[in-house]
Protein backbone atom coordinates (compact mmCIF):
# COMPACT_ATOMS: atom_id res chain seq x y z
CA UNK A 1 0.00 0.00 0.00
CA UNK A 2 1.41 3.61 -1.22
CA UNK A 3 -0.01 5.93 1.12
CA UNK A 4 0.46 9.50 1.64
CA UNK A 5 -0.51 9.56 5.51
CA UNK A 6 3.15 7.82 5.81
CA UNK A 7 4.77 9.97 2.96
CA UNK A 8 3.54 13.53 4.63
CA UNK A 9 4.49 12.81 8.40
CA UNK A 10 7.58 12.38 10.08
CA UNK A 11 8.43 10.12 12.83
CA UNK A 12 7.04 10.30 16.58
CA UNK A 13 10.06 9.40 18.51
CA UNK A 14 12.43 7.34 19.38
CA UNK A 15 9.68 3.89 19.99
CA UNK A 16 8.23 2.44 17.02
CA UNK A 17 5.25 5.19 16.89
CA UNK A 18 6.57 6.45 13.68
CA UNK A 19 3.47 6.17 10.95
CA UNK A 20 5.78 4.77 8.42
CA UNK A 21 7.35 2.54 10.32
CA UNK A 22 4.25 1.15 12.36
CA UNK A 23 2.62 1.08 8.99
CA UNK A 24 4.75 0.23 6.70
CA UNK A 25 7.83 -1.92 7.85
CA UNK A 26 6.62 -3.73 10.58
CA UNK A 27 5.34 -7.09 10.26
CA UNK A 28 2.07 -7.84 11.78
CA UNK A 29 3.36 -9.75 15.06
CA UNK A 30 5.52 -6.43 15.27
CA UNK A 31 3.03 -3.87 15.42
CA UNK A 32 1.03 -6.45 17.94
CA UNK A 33 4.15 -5.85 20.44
CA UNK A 34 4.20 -2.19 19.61
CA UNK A 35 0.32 -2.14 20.46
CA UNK A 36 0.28 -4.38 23.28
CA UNK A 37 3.73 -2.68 25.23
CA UNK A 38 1.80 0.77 24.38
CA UNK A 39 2.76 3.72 21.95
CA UNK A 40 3.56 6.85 23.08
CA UNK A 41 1.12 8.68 23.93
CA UNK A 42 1.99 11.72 21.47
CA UNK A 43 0.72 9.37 18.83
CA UNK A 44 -2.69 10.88 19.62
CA UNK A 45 -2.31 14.62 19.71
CA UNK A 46 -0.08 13.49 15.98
CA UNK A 47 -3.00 11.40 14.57
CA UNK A 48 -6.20 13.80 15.59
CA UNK A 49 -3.81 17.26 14.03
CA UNK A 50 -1.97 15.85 11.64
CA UNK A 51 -4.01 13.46 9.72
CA UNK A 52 -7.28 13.82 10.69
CA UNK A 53 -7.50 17.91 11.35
CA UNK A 54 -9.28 17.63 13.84
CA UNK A 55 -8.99 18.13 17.73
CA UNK A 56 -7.67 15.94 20.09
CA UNK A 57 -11.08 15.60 21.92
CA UNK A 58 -12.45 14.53 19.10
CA UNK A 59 -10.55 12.19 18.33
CA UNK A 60 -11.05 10.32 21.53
CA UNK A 61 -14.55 10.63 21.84
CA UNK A 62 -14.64 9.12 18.60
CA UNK A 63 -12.59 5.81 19.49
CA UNK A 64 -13.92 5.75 22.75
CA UNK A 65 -10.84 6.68 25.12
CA UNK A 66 -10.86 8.97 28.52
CA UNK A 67 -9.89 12.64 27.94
CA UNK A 68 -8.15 13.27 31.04
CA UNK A 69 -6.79 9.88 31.18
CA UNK A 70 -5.13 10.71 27.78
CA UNK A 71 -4.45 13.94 27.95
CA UNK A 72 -2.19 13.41 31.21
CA UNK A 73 0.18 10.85 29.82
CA UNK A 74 0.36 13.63 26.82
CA UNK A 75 1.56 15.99 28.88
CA UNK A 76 3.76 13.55 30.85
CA UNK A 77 5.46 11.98 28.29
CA UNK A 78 3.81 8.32 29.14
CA UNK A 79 2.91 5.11 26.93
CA UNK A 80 -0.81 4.21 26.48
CA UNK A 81 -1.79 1.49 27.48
CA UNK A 82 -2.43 -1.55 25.24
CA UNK A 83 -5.80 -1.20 25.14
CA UNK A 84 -5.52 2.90 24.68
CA UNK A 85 -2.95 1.58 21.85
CA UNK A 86 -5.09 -0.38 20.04
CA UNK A 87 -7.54 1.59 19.44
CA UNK A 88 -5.23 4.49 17.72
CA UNK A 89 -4.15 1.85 15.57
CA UNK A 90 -7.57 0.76 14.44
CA UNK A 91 -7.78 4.87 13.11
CA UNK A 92 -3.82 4.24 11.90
CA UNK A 93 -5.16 0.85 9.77
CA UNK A 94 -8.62 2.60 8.60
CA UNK A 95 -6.73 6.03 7.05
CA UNK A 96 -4.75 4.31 5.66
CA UNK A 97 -7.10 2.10 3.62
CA UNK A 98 -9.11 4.85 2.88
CA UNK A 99 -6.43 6.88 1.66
CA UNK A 100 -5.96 4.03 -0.70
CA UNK A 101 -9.58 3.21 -1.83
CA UNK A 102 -9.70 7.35 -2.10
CA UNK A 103 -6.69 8.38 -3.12
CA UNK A 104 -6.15 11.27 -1.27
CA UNK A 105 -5.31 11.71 2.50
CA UNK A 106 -7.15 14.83 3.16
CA UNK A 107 -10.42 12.88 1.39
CA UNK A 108 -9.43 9.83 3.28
CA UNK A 109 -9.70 12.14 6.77
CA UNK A 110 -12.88 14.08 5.73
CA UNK A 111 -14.61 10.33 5.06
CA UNK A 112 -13.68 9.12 8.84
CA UNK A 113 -15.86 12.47 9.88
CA UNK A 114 -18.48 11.94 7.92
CA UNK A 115 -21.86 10.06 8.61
CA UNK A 116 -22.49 6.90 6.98
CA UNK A 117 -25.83 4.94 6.06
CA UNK A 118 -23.80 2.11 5.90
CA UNK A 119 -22.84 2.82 9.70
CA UNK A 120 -26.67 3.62 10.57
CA UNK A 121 -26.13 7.21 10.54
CA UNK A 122 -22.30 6.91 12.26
CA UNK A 123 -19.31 7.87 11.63
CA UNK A 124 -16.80 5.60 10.47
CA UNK A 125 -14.19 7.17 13.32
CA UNK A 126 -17.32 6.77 15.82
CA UNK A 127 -17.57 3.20 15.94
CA UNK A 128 -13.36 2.16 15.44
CA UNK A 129 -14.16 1.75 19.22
CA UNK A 130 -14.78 -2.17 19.15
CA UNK A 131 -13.73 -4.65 16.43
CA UNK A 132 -16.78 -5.15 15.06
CA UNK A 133 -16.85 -1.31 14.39
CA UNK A 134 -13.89 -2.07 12.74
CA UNK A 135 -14.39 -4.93 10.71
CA UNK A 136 -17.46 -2.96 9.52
CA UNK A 137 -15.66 -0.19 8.32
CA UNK A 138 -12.95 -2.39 6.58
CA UNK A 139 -15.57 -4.36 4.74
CA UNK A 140 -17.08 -0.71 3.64
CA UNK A 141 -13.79 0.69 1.99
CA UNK A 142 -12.68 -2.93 0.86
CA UNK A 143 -16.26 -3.00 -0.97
CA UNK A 144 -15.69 0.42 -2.47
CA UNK A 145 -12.38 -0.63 -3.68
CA UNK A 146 -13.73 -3.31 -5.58
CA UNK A 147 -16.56 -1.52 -6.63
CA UNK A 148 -19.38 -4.04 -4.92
CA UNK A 149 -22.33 -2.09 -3.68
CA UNK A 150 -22.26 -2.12 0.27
């Protein structure tokens, strides 16, 4: 996968939080350890402004993750947890694919903010929460990229 969203961002530290290299050159067993031993939790404030333009709040009300919970180990340099960490991804694994399907990053970010009837009305960042929200998401790009009807 060729994506912008790695191409146009730089690297988020020292820990394998970088967007290319969680993306791109880790293997999947790889980015499980970097999920489950927790990125740093600057991946968040980097994801909501730089990819998805939007704020941080919104951001985690849309994957479902504690403001102030977050937003301390911002400011305190700390790792999410793996839990916290996997759910970033999910938003990492989604723009990514839609960037594909869509060509275009900054149409790839506007489509995780907008309302979906495939998503009853959701949208797609609102429900990246839980794997099924996930999984339904995935099948809704993977469709488009094949051109099947959802």
């Amino acid at each position: 996968m060729a994506s912008a969203i790695a191409a146009s961002t730089g690297g988020l530290g020292a820990q394998p939080d970088d967007f290319d290299l969680f993306l791109r050159r880790m293997g999947a067993l790889e980015q499980r350890k970097a999920i489950r031993e927790g990125m740093d939790a600057t991946i968040v404030e980097r994801v909501a402004k730089e990819l998805l333009r939007i704020p941080v709040q919104t951001l985690l009300n849309g994957i479902g993750l504690p403001s102030s919970t977050v937003l301390r180990k911002i400011s305190k340099h700390e790792r999410l947890s793996g839990t916290e960490s996997d759910r970033v991804a999910r938003v990492l694994y989604v723009l990514e694919l839609a960037t594909d399907v869509l060509e275009d990053a900054k149409l790839a970010a506007q489509w995780m903010q907008k309302p979906l009837f495939e998503l009853d009305g959701m949208k797609p960042l609102e429900v990246l929460d839980s794997q099924p929200g996930y999984d339904r998401v995935k099948d809704i790009l993977m469709r488009a990229a094949f051109g099947i009807p959802v």
